[in-house]
C-alpha atoms as a PDB file:
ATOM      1  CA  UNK A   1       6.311  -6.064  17.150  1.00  0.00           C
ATOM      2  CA  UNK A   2       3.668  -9.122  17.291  1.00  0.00           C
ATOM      3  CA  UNK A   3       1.017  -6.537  17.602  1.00  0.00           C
ATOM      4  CA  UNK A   4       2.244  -5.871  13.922  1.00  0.00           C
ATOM      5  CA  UNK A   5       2.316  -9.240  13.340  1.00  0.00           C
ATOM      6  CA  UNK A   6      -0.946  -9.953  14.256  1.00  0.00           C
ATOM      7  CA  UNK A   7      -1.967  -7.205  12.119  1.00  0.00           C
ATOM      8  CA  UNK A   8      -0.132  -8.696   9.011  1.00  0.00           C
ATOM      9  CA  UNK A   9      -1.527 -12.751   9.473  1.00  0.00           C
ATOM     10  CA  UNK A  10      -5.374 -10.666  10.143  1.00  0.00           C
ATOM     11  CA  UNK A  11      -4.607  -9.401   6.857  1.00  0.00           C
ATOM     12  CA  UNK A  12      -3.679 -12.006   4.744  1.00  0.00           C
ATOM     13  CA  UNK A  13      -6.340 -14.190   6.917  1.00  0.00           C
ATOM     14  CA  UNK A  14      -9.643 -11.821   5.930  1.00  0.00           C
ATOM     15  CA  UNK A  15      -8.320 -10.935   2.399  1.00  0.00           C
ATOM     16  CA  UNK A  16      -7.904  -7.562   3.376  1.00  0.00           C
ATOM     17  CA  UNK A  17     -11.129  -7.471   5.205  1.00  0.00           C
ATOM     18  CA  UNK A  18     -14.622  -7.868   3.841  1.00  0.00           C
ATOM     19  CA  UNK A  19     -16.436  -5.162   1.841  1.00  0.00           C
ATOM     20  CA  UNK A  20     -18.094  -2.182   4.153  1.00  0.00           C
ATOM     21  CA  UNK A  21     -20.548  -3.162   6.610  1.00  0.00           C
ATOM     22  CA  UNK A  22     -20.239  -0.046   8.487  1.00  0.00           C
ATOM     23  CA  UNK A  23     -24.237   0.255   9.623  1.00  0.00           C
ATOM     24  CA  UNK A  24     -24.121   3.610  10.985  1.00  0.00           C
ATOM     25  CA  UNK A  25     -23.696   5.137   7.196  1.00  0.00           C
ATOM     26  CA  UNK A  26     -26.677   2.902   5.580  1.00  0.00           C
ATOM     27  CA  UNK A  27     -30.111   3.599   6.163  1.00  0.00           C
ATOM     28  CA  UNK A  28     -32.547   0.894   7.919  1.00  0.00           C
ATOM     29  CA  UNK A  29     -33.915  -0.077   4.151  1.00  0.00           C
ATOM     30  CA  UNK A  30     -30.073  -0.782   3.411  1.00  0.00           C
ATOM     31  CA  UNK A  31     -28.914  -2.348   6.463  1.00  0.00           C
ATOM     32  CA  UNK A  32     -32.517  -4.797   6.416  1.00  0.00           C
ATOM     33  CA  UNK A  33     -31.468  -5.397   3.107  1.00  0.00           C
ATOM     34  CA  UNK A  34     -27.648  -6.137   4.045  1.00  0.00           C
ATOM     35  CA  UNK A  35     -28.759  -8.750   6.039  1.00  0.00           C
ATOM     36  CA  UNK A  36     -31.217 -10.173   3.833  1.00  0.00           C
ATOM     37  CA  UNK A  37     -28.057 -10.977   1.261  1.00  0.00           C
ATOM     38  CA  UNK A  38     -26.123 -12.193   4.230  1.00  0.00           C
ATOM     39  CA  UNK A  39     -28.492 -14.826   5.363  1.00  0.00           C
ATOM     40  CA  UNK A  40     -28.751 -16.295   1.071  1.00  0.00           C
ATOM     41  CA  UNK A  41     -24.647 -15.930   1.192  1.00  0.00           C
ATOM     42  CA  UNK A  42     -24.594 -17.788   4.854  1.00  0.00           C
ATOM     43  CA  UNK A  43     -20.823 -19.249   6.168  1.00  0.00           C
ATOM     44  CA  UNK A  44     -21.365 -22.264   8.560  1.00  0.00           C
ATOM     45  CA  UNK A  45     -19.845 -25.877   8.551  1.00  0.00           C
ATOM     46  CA  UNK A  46     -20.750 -29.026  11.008  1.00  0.00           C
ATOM     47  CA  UNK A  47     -18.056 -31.285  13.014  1.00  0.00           C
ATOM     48  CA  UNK A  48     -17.800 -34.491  14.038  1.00  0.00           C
ATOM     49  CA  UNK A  49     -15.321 -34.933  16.529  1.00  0.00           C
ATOM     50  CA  UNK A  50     -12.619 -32.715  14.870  1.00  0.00           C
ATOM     51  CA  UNK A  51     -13.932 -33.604  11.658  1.00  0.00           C
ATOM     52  CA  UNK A  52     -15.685 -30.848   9.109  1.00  0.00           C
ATOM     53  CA  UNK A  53     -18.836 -32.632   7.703  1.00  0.00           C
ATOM     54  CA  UNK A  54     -18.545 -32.807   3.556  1.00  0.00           C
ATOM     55  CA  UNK A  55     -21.429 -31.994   1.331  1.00  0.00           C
ATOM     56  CA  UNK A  56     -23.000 -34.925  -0.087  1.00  0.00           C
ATOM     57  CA  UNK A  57     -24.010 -33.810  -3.858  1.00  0.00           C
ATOM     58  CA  UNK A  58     -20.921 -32.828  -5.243  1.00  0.00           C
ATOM     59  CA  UNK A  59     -20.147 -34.180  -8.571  1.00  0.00           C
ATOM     60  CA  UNK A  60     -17.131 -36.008  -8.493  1.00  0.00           C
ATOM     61  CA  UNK A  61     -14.897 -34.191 -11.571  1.00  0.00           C
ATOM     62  CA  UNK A  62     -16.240 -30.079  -9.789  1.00  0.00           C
ATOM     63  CA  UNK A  63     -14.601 -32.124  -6.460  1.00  0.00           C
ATOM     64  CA  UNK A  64     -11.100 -32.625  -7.610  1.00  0.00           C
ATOM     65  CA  UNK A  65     -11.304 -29.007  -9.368  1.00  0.00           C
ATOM     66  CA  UNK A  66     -12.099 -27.311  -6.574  1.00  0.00           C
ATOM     67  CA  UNK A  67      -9.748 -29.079  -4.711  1.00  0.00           C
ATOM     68  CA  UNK A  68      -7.501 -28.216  -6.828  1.00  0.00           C
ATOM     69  CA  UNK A  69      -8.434 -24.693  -6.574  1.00  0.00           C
ATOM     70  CA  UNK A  70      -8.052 -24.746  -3.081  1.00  0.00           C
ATOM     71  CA  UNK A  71      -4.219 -26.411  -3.604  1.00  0.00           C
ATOM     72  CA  UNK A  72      -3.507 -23.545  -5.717  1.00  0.00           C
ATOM     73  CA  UNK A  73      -4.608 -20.961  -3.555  1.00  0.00           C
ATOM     74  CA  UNK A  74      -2.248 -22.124  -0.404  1.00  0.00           C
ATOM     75  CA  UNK A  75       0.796 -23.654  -2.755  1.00  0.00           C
ATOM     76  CA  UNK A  76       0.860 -20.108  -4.620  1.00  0.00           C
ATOM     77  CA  UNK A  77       0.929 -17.609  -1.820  1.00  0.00           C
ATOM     78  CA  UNK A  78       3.675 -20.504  -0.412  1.00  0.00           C
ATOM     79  CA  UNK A  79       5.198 -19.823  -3.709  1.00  0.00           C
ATOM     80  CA  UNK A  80       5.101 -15.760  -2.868  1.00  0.00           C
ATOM     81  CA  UNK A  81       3.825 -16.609  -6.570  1.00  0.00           C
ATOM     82  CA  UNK A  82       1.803 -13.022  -6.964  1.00  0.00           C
ATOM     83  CA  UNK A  83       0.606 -14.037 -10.382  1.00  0.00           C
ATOM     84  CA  UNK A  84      -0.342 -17.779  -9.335  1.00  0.00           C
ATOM     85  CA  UNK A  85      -2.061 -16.272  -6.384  1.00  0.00           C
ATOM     86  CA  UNK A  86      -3.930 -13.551  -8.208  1.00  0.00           C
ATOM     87  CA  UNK A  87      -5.398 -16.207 -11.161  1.00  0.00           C
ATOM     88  CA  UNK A  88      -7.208 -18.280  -8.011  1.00  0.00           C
ATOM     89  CA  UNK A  89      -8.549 -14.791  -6.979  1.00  0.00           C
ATOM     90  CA  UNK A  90     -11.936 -13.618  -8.286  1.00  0.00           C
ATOM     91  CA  UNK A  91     -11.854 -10.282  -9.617  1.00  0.00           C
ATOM     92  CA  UNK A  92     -15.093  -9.617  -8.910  1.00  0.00           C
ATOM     93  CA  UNK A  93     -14.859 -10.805  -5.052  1.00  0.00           C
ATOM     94  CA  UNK A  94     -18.067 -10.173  -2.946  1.00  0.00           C
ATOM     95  CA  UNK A  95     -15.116 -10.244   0.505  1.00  0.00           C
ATOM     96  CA  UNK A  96     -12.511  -8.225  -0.789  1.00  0.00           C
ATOM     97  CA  UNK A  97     -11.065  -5.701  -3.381  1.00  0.00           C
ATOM     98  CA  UNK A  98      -8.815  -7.384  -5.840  1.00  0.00           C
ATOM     99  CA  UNK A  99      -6.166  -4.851  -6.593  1.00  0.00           C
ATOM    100  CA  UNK A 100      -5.955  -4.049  -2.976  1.00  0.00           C
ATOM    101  CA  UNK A 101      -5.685  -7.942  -2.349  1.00  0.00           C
ATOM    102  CA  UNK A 102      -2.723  -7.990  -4.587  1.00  0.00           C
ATOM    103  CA  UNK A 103      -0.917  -5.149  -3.076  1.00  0.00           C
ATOM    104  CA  UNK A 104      -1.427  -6.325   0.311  1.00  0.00           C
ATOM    105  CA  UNK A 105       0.478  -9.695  -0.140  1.00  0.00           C
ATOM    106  CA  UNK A 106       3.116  -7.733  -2.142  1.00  0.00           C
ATOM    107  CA  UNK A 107       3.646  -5.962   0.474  1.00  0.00           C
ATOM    108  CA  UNK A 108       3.203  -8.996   3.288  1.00  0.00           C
ATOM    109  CA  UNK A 109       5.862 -10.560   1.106  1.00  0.00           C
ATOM    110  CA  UNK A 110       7.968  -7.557   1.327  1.00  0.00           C
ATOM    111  CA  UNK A 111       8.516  -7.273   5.415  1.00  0.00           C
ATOM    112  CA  UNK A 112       7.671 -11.335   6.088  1.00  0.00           C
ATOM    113  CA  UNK A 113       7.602 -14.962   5.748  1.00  0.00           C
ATOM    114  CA  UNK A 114       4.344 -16.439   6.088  1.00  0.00           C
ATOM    115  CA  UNK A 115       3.497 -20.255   5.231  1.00  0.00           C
ATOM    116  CA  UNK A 116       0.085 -22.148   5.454  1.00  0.00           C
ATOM    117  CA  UNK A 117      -0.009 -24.997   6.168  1.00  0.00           C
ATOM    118  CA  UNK A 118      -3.489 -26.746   5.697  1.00  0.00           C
ATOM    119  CA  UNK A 119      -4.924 -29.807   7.255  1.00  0.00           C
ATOM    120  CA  UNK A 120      -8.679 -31.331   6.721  1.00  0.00           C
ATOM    121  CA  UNK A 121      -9.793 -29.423   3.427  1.00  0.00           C
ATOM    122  CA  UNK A 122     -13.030 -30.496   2.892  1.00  0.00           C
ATOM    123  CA  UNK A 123     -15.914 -29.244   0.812  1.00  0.00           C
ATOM    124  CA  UNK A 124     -18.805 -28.279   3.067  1.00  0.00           C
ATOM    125  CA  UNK A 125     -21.198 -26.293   0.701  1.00  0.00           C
ATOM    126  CA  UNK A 126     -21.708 -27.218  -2.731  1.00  0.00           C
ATOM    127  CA  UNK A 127     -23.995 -25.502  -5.818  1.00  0.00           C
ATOM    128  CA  UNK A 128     -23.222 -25.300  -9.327  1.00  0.00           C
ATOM    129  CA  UNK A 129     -22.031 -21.845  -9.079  1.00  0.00           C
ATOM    130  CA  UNK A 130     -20.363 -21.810  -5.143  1.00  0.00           C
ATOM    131  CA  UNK A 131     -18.564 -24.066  -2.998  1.00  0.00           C
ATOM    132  CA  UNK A 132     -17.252 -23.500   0.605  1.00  0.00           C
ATOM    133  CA  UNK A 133     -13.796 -25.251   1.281  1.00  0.00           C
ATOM    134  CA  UNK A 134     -13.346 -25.863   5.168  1.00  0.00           C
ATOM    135  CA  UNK A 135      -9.683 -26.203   6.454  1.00  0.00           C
ATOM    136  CA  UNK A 136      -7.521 -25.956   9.712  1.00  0.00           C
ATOM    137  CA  UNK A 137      -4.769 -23.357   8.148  1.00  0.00           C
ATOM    138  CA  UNK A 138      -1.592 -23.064  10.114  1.00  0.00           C
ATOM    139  CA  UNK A 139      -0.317 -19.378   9.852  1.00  0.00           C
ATOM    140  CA  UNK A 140       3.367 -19.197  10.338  1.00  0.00           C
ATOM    141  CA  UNK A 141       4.607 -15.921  10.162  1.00  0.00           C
ATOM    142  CA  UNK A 142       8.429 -14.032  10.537  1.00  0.00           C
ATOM    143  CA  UNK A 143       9.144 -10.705  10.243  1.00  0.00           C
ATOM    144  CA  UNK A 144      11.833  -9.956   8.141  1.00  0.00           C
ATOM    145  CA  UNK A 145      15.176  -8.771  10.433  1.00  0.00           C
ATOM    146  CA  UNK A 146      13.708  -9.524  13.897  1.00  0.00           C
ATOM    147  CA  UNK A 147      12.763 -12.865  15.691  1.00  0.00           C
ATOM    148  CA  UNK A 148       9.783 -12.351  16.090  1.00  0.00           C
ATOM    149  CA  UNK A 149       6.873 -14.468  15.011  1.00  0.00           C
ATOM    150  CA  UNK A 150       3.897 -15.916  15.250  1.00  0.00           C
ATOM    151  CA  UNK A 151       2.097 -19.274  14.803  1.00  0.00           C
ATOM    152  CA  UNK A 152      -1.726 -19.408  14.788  1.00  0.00           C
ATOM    153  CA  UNK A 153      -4.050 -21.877  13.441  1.00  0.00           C
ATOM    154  CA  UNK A 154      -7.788 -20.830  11.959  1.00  0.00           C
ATOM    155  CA  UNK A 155     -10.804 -22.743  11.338  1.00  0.00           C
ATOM    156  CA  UNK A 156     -11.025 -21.079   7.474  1.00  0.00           C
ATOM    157  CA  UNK A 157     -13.830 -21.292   4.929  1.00  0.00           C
ATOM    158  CA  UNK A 158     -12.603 -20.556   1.943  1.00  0.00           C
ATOM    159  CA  UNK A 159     -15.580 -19.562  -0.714  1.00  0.00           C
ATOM    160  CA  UNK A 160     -14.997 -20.149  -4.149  1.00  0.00           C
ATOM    161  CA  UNK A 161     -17.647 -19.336  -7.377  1.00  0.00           C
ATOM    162  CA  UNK A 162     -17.403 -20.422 -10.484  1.00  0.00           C
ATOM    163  CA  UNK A 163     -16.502 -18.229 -13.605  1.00  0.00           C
ATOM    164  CA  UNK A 164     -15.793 -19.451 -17.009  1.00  0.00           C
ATOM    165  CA  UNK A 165     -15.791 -22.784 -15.822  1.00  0.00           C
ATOM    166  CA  UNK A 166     -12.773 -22.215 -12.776  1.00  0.00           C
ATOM    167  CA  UNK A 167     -13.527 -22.061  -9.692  1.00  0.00           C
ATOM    168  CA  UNK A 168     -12.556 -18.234  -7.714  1.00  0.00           C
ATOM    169  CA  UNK A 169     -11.796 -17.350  -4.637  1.00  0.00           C
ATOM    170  CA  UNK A 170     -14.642 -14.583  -3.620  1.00  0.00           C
ATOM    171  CA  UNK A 171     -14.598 -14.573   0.036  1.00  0.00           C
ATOM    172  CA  UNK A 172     -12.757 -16.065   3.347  1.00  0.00           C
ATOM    173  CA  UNK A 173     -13.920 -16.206   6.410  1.00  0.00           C
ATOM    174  CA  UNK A 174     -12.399 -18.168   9.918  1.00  0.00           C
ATOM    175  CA  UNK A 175     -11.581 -18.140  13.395  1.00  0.00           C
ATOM    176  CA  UNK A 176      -8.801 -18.296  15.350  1.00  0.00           C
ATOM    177  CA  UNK A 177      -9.267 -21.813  16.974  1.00  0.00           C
ATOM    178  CA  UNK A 178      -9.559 -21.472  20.715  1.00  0.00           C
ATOM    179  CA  UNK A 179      -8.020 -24.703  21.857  1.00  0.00           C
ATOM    180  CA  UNK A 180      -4.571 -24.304  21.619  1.00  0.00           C
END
């Protein structure tokens, strides 16, 4: 049973994983060029202490949205809010289908409870057009009709782009952290 549980918080962690990488069905010209658009789209944040470092050039008014983007994100899947959560979502995600996305919560909902609980969002990466949220997310998770559950907490950047002026999510990558 916590194998399936594991399963379930990897799911909802990776937004139903990222897009196929799978390099034994591209040929060198795609894969060189796979990793070409990884290294523009790059993932990374810098600590102090147990501090994320925060960009320095973000305008003060595309701060509190994306913030607030962020808050959305974790208060509507608290919510089990499916129509909340799916508005924060970009539909044209770079790290995950959209449709799928939405029909793996529903169904996450459906056999569990699972609350995040984040601490420490701060905005690492900043452009006009993408910014990288850093957080320590708690992952508390109970399946429905056992005991069993699971508590984990990930180092999570959460990337957002902007369309029509909101701010998406389009991609979310972490790690478990090791020191607990």
């Amino acid at each position: 049973m916590k194998k399936w549980l594991i399963l379930v918080v990897a799911a909802i962690f990776l937004l139903t994983a990222c897009k196929d990488t799978d390099e034994s069905k591209k040929t060198p010209s795609e894969s060189e060029e796979n990793a070409a658009e990884q290294s523009d789209d790059s993932v990374g944040f810098e600590m102090v202490g147990d501090q994320f470092m925060e960009a320095e050039n973000i305008p003060a008014d595309e701060k509190v949205k994306i913030l607030a983007a962020f808050d959305e994100y974790i208060n509507s899947f608290n919510a089990r809010d499916i129509e909340r959560y799916g508005n924060v979502l970009s539909e044209k995600a770079t790290g995950f289908d959209y449709e799928e996305e939405i029909e793996v919560v529903k169904e996450t909902f459906k056999n569990h409870d699972v609350t995040l609980v984040p601490s420490d969002a701060t905005i690492i990466k900043y452009s006009d057009n993408e910014a990288q949220v850093a957080a320590n997310i708690d992952y508390h998770v109970k399946e429905h009709g056992t005991d069993a559950t699971l508590n984990r907490t990930v180092r999570q950047v959460t990337i957002f782009v902007k369309e029509n002026d909101d701010w998406k999510i389009t991609r979310i990558v972490g790690m478990e952290k090791m020191d607990q």
